[in-house]
PDB file of N, CA and C in Angstrom:
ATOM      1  N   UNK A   1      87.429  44.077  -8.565  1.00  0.00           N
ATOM      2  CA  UNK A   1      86.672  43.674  -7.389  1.00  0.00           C
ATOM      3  C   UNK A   1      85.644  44.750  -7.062  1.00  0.00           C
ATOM      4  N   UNK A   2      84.117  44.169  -6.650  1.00  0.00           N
ATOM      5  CA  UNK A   2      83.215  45.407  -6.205  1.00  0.00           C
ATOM      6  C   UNK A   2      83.587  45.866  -5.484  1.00  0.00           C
ATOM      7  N   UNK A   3      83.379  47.656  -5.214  1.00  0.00           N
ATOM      8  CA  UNK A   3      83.354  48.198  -3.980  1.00  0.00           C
ATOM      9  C   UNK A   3      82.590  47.777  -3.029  1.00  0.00           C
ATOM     10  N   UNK A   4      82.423  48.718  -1.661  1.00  0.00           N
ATOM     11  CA  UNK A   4      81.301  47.911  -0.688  1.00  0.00           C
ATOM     12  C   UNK A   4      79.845  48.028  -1.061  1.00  0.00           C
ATOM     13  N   UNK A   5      79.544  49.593  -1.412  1.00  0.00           N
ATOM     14  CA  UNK A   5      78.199  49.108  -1.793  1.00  0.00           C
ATOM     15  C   UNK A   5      77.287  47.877  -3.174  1.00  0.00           C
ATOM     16  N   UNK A   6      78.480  48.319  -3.872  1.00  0.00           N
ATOM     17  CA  UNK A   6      77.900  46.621  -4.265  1.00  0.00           C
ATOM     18  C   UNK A   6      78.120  45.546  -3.855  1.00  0.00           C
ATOM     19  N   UNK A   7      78.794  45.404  -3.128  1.00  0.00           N
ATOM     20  CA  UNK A   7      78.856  44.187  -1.930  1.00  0.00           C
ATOM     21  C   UNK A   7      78.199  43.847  -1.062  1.00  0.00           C
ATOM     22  N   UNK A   8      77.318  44.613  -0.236  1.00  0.00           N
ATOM     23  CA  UNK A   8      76.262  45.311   0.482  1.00  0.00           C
ATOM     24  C   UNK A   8      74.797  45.291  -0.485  1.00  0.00           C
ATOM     25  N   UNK A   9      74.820  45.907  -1.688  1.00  0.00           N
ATOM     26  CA  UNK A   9      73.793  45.987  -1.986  1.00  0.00           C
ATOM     27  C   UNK A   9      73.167  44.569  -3.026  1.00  0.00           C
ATOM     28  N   UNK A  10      74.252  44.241  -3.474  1.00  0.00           N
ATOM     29  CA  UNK A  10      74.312  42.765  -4.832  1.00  0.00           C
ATOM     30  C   UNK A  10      74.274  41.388  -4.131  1.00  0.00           C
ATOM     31  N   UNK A  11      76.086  41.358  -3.751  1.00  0.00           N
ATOM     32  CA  UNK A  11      76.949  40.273  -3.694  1.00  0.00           C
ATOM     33  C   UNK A  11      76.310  39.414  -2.435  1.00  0.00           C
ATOM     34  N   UNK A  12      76.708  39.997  -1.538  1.00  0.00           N
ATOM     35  CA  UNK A  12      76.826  39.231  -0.436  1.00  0.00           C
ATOM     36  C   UNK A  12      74.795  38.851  -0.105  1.00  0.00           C
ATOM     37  N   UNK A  13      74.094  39.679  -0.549  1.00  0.00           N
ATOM     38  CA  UNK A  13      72.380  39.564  -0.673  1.00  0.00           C
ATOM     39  C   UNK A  13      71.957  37.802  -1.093  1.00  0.00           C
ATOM     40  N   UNK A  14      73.022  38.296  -2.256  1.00  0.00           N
ATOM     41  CA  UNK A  14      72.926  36.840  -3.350  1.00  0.00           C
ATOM     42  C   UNK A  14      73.202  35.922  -2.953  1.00  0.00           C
ATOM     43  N   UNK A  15      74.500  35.736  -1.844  1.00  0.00           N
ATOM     44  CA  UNK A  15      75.474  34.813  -1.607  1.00  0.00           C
ATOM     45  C   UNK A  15      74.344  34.319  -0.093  1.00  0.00           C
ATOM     46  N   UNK A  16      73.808  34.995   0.454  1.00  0.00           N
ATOM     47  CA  UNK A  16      72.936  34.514   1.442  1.00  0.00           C
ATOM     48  C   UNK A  16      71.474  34.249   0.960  1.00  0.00           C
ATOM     49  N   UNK A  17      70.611  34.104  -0.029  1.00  0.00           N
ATOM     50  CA  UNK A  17      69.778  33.914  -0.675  1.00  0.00           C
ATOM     51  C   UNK A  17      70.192  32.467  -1.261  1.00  0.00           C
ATOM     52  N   UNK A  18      71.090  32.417  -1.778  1.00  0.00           N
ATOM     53  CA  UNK A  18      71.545  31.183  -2.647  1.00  0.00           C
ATOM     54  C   UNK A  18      71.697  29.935  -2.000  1.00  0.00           C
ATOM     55  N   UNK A  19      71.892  30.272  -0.280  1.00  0.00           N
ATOM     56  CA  UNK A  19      72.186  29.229   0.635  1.00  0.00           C
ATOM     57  C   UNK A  19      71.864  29.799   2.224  1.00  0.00           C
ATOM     58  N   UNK A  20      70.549  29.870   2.119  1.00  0.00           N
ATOM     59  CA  UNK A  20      70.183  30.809   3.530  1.00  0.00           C
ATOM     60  C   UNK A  20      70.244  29.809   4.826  1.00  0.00           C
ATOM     61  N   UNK A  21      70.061  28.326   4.468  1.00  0.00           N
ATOM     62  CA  UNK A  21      70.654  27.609   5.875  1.00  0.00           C
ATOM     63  C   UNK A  21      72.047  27.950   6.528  1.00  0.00           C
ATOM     64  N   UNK A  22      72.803  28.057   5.328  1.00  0.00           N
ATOM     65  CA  UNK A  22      74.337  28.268   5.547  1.00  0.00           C
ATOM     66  C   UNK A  22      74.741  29.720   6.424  1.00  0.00           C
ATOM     67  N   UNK A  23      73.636  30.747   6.172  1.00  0.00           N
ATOM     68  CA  UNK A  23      73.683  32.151   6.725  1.00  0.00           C
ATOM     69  C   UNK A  23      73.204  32.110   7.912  1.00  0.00           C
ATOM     70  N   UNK A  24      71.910  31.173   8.082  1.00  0.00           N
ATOM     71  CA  UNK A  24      71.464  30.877  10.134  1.00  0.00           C
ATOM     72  C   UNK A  24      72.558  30.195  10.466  1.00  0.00           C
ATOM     73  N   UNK A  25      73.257  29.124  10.098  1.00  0.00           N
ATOM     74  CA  UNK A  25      74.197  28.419  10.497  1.00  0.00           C
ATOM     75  C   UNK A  25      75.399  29.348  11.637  1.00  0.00           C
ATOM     76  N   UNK A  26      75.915  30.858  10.677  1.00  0.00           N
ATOM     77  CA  UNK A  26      76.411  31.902  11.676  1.00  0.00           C
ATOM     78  C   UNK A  26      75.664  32.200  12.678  1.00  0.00           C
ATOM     79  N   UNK A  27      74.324  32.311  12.615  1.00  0.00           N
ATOM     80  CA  UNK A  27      73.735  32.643  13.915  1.00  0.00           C
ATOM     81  C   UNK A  27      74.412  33.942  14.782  1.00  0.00           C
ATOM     82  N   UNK A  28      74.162  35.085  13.998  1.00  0.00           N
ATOM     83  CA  UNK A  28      74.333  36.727  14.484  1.00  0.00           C
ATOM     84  C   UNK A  28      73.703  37.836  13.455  1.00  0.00           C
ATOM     85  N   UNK A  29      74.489  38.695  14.118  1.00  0.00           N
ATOM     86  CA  UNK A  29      73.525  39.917  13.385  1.00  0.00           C
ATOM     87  C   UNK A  29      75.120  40.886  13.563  1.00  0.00           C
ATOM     88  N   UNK A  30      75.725  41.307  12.523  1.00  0.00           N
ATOM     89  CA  UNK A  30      76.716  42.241  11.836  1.00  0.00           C
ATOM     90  C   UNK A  30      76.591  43.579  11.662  1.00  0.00           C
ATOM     91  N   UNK A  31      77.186  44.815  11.770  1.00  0.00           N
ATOM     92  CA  UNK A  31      77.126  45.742  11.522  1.00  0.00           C
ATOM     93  C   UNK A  31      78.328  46.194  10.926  1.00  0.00           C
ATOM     94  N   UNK A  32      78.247  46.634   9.366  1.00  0.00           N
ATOM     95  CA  UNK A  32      79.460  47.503   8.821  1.00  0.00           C
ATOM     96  C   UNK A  32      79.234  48.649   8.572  1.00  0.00           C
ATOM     97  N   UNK A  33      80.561  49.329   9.367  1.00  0.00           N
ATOM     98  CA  UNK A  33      80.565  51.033   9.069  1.00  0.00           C
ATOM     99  C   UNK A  33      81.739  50.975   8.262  1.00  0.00           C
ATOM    100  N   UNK A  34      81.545  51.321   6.998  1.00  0.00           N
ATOM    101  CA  UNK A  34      82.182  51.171   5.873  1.00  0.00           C
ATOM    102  C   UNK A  34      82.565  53.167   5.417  1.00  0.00           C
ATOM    103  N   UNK A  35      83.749  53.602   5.515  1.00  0.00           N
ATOM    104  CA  UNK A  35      84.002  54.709   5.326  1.00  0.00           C
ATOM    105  C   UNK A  35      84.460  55.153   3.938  1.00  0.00           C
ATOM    106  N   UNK A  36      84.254  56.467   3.207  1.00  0.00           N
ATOM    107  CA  UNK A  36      85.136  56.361   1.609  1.00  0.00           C
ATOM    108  C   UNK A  36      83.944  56.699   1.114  1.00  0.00           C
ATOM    109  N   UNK A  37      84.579  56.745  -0.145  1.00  0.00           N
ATOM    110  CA  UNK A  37      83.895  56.857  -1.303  1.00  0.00           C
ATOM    111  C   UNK A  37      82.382  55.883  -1.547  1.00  0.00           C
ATOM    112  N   UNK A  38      82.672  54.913  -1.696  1.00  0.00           N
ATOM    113  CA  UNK A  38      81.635  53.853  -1.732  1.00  0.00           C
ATOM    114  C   UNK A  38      81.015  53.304  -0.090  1.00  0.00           C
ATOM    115  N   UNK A  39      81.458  53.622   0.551  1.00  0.00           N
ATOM    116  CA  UNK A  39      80.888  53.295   2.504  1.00  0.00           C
ATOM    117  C   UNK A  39      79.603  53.577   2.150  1.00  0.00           C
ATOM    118  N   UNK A  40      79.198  53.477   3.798  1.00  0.00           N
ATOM    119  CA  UNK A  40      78.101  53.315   4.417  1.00  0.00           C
ATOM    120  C   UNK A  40      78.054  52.292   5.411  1.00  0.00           C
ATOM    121  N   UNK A  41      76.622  52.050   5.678  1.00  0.00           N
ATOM    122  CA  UNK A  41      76.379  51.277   6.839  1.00  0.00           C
ATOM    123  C   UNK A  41      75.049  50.446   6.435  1.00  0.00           C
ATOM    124  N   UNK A  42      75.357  49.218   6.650  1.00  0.00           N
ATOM    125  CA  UNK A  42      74.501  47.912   6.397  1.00  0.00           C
ATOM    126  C   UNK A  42      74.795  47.158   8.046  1.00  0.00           C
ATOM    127  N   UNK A  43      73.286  46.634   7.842  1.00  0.00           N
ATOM    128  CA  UNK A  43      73.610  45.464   9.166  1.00  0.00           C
ATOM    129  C   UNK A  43      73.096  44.156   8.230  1.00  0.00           C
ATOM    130  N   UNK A  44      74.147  42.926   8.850  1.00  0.00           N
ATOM    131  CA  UNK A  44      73.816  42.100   7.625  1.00  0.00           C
ATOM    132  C   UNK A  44      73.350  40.797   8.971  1.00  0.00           C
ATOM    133  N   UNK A  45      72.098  40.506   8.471  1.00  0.00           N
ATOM    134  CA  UNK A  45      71.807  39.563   9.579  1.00  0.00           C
ATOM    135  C   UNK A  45      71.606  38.322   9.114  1.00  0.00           C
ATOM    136  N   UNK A  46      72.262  37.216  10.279  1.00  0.00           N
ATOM    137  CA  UNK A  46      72.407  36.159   9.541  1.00  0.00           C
ATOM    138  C   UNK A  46      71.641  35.122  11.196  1.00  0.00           C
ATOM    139  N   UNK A  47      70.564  35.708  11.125  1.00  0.00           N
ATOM    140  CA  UNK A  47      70.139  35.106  12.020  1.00  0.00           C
ATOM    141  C   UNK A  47      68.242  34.094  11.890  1.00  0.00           C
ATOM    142  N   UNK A  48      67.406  34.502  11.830  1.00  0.00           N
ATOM    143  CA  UNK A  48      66.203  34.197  11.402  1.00  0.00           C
ATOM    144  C   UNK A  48      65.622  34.109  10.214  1.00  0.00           C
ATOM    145  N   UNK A  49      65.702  35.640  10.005  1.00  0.00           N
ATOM    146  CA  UNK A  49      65.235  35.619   8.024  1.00  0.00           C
ATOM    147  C   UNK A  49      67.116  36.431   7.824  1.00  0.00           C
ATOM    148  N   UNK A  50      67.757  35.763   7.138  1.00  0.00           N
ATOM    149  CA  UNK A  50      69.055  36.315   6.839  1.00  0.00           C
ATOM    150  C   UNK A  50      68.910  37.372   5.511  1.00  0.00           C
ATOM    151  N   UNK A  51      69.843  37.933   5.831  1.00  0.00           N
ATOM    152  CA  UNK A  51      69.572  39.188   4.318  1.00  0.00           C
ATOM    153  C   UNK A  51      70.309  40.513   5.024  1.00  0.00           C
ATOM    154  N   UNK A  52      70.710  41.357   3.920  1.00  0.00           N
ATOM    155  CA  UNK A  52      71.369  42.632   3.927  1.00  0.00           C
ATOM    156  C   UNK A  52      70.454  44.173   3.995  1.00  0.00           C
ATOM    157  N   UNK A  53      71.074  44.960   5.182  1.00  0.00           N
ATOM    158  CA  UNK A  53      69.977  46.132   5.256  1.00  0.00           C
ATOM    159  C   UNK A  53      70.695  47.050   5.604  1.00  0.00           C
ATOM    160  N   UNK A  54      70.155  48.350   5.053  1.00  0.00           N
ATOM    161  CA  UNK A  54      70.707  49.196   4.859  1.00  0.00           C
ATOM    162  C   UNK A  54      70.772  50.035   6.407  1.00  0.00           C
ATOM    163  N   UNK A  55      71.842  50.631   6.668  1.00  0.00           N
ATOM    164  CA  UNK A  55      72.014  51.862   7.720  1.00  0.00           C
ATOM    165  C   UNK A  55      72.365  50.783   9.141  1.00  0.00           C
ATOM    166  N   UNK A  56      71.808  50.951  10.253  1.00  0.00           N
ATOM    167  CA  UNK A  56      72.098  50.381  11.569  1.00  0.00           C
ATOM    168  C   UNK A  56      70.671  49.623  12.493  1.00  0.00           C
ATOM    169  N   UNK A  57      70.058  49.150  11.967  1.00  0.00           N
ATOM    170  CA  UNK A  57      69.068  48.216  12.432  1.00  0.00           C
ATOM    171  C   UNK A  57      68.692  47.357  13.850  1.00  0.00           C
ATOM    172  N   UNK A  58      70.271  48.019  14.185  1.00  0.00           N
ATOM    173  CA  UNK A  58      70.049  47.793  15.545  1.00  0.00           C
ATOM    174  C   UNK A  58      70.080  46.151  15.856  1.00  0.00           C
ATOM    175  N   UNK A  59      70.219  45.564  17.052  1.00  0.00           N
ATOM    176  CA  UNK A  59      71.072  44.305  17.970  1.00  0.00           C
ATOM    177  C   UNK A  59      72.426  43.684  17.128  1.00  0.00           C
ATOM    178  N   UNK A  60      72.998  44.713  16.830  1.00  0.00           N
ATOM    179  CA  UNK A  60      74.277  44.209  16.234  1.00  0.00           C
ATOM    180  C   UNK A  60      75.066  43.421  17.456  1.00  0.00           C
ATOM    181  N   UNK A  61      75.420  42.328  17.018  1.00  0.00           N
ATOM    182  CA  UNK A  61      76.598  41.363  18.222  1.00  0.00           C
ATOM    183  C   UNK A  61      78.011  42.172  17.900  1.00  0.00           C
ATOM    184  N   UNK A  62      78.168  42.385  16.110  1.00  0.00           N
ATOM    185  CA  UNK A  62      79.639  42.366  16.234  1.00  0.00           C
ATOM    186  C   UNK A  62      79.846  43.523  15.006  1.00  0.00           C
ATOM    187  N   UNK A  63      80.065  44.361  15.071  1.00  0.00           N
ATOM    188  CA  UNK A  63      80.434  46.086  14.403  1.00  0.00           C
ATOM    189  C   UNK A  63      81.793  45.821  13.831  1.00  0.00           C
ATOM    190  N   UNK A  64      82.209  46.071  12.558  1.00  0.00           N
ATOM    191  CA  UNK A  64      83.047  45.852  12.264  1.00  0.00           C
ATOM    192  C   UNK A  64      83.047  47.347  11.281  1.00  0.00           C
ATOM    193  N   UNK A  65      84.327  47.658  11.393  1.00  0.00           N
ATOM    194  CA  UNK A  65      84.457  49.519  11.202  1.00  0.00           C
ATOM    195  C   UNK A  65      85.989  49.223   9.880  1.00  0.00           C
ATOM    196  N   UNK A  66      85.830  49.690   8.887  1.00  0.00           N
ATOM    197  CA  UNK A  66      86.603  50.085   7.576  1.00  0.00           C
ATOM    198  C   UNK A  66      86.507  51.102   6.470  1.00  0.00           C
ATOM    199  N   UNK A  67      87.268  51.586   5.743  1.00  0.00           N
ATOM    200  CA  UNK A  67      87.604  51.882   5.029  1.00  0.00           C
ATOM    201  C   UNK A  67      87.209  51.540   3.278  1.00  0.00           C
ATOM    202  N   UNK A  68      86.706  51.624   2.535  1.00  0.00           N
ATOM    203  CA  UNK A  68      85.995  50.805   1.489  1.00  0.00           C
ATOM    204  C   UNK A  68      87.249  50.480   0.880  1.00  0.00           C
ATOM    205  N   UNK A  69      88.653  50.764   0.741  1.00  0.00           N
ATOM    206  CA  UNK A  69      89.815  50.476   0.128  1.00  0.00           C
ATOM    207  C   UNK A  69      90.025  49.161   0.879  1.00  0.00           C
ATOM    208  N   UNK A  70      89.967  49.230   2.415  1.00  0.00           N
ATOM    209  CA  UNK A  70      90.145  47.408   2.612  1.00  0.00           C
ATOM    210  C   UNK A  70      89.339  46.884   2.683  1.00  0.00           C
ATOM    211  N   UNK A  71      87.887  47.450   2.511  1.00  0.00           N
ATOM    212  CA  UNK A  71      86.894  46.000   2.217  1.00  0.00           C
ATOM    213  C   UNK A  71      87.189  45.456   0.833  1.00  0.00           C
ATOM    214  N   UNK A  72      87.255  46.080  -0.129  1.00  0.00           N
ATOM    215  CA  UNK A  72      87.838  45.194  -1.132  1.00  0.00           C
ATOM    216  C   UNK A  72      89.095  44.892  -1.211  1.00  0.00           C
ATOM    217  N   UNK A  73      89.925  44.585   0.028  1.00  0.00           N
ATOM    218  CA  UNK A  73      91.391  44.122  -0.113  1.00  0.00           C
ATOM    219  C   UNK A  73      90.794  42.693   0.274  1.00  0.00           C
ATOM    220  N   UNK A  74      89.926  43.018   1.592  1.00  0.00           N
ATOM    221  CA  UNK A  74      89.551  41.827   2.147  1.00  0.00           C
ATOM    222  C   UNK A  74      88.555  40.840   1.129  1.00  0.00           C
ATOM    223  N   UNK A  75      87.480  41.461   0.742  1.00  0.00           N
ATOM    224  CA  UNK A  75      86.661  40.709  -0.171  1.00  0.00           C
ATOM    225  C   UNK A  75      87.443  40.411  -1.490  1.00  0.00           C
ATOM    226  N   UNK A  76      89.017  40.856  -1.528  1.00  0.00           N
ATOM    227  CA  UNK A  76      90.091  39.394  -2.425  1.00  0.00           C
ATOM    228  C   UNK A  76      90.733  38.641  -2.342  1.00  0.00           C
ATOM    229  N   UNK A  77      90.671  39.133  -0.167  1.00  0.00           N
ATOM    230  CA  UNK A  77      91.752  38.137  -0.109  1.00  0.00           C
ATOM    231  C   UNK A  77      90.984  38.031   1.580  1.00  0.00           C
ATOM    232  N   UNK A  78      89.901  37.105   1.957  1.00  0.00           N
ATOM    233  CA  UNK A  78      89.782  37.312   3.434  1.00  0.00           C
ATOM    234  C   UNK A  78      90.568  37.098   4.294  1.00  0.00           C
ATOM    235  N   UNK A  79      91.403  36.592   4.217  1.00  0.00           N
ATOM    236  CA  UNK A  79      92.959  36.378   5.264  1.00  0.00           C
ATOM    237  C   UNK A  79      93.447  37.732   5.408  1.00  0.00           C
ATOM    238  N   UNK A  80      93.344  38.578   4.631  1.00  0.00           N
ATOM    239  CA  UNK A  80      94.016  40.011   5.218  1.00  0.00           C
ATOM    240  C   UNK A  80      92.835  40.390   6.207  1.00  0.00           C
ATOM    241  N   UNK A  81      92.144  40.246   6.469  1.00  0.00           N
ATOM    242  CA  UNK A  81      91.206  40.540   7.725  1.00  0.00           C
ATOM    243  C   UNK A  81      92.105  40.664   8.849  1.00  0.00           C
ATOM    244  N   UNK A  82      92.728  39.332   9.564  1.00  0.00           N
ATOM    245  CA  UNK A  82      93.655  39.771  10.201  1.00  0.00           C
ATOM    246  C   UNK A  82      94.735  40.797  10.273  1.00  0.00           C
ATOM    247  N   UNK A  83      95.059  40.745   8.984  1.00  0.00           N
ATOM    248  CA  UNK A  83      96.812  41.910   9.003  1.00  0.00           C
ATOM    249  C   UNK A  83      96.071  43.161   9.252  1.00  0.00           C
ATOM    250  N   UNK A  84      94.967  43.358   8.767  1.00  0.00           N
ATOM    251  CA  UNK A  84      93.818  44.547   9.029  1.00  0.00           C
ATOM    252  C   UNK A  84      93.810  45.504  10.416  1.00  0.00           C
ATOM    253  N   UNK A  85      93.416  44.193  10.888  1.00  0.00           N
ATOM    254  CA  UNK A  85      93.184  43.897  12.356  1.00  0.00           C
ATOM    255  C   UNK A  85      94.228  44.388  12.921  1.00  0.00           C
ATOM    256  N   UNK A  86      95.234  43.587  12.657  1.00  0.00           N
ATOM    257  CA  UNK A  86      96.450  43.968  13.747  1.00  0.00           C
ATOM    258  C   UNK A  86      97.127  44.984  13.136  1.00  0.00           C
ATOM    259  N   UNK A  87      96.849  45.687  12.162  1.00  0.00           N
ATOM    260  CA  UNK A  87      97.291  46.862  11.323  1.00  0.00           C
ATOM    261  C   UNK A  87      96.518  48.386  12.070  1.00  0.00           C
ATOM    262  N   UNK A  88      95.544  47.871  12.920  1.00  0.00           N
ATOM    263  CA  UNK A  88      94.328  48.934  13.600  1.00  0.00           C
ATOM    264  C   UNK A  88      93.480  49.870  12.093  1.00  0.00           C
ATOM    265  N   UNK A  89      93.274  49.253  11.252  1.00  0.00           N
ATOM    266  CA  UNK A  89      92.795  49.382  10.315  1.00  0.00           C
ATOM    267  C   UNK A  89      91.438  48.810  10.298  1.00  0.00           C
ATOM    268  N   UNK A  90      91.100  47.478  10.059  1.00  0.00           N
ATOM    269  CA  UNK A  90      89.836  47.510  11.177  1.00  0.00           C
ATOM    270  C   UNK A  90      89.657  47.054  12.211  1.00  0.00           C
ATOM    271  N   UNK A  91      88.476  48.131  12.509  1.00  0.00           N
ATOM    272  CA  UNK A  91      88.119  47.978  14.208  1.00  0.00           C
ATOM    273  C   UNK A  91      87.075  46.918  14.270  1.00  0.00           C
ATOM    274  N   UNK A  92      86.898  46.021  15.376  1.00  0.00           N
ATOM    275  CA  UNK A  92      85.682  44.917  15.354  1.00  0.00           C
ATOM    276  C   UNK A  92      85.181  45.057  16.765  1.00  0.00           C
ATOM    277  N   UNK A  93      84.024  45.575  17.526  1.00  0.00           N
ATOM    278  CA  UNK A  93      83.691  45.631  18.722  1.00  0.00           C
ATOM    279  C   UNK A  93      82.632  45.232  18.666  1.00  0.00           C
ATOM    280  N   UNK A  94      82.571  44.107  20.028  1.00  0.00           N
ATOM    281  CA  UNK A  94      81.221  43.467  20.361  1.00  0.00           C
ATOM    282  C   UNK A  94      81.840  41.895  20.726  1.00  0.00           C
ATOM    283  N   UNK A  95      81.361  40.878  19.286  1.00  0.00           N
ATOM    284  CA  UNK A  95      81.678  39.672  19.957  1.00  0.00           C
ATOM    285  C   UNK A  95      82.641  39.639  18.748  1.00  0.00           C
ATOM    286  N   UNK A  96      83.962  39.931  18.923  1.00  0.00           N
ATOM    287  CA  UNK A  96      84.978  39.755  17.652  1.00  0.00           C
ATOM    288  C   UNK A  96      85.537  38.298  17.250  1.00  0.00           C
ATOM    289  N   UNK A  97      85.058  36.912  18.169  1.00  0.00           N
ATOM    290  CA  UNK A  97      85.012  36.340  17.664  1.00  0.00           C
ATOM    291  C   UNK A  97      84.111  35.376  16.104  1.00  0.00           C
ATOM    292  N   UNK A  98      82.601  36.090  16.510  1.00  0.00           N
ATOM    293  CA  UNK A  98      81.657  36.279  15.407  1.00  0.00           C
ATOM    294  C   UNK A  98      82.370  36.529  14.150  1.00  0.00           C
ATOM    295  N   UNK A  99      83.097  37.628  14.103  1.00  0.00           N
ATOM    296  CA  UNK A  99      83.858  37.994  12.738  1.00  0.00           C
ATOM    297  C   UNK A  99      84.837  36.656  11.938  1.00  0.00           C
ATOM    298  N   UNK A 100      84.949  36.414  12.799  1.00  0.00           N
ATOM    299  CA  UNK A 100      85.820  35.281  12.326  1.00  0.00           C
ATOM    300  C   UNK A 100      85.080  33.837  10.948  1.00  0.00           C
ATOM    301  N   UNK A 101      83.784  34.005  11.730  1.00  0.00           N
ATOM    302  CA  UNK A 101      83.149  33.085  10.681  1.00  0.00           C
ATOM    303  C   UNK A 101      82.144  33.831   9.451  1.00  0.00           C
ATOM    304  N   UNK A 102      82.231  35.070   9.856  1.00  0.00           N
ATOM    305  CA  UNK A 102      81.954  35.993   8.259  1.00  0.00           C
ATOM    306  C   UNK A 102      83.020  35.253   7.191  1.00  0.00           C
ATOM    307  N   UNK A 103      83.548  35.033   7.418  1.00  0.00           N
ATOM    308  CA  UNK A 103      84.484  34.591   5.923  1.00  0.00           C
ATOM    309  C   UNK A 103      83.754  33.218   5.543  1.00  0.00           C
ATOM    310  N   UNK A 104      83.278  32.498   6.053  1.00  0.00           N
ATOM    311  CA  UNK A 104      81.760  31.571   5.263  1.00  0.00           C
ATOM    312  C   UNK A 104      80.570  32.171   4.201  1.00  0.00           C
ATOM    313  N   UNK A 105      80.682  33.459   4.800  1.00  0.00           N
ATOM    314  CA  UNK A 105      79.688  34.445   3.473  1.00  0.00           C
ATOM    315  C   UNK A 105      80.200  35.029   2.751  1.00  0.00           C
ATOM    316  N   UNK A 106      81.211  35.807   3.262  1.00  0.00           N
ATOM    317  CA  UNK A 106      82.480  36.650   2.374  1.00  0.00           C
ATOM    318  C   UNK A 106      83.183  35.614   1.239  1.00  0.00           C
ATOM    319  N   UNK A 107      83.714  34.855   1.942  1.00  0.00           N
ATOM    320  CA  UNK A 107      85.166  34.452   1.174  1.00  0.00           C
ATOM    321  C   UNK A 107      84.246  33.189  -0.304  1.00  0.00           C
TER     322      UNK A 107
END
């Protein structure tokens, strides 16, 4: 499974390019602070022109804070998002219901 920055920089680019109605359809704007080896910080907006950008771009709705070991737990299995969650493993602040329909781009 990719780490985050190719997930960030490849995958998920592709996966909203390939079907960019489907990416306004979320209607927000994401921020991952991705920690580790492979981390960083992308805001992935899925709002007007949808697409992946690098660092903090600012009007994030919903910040979602990990570890690059569970972004690729999650990007194999998005249902561990939750155990994540309630594990305080990741953090989601802002509108944490937003997160919930990332797994339409993710999964």
């Amino acid at each position: 499974m990719p780490d985050a920055k190719t997930s960030f920089e490849t995958e998920i680019p592709a996966k909203i390019a390939k079907d960019p109605e489907k990416s306004k359809a979320i209607g927000a704007i994401f921020l991952f602070k991705i920690s580790g080896e492979s981390g960083g910080t992308w805001t992935v907006d899925l709002k007007e022109t949808p697409g992946v950008y690098e660092g903090d771009q600012g009007n994030a709705e919903c910040t979602l804070e990990l570890t690059d070991e569970d972004w690729v737990q999650i990007s194999e299995n998005p249902g561990a998002a939750m155990q994540l969650y309630f594990a305080g493993k990741l953090k989601v602040a802002g509108n944490a219901m937003l997160a919930t329909k990332l797994q339409q781009i993710l999964g």
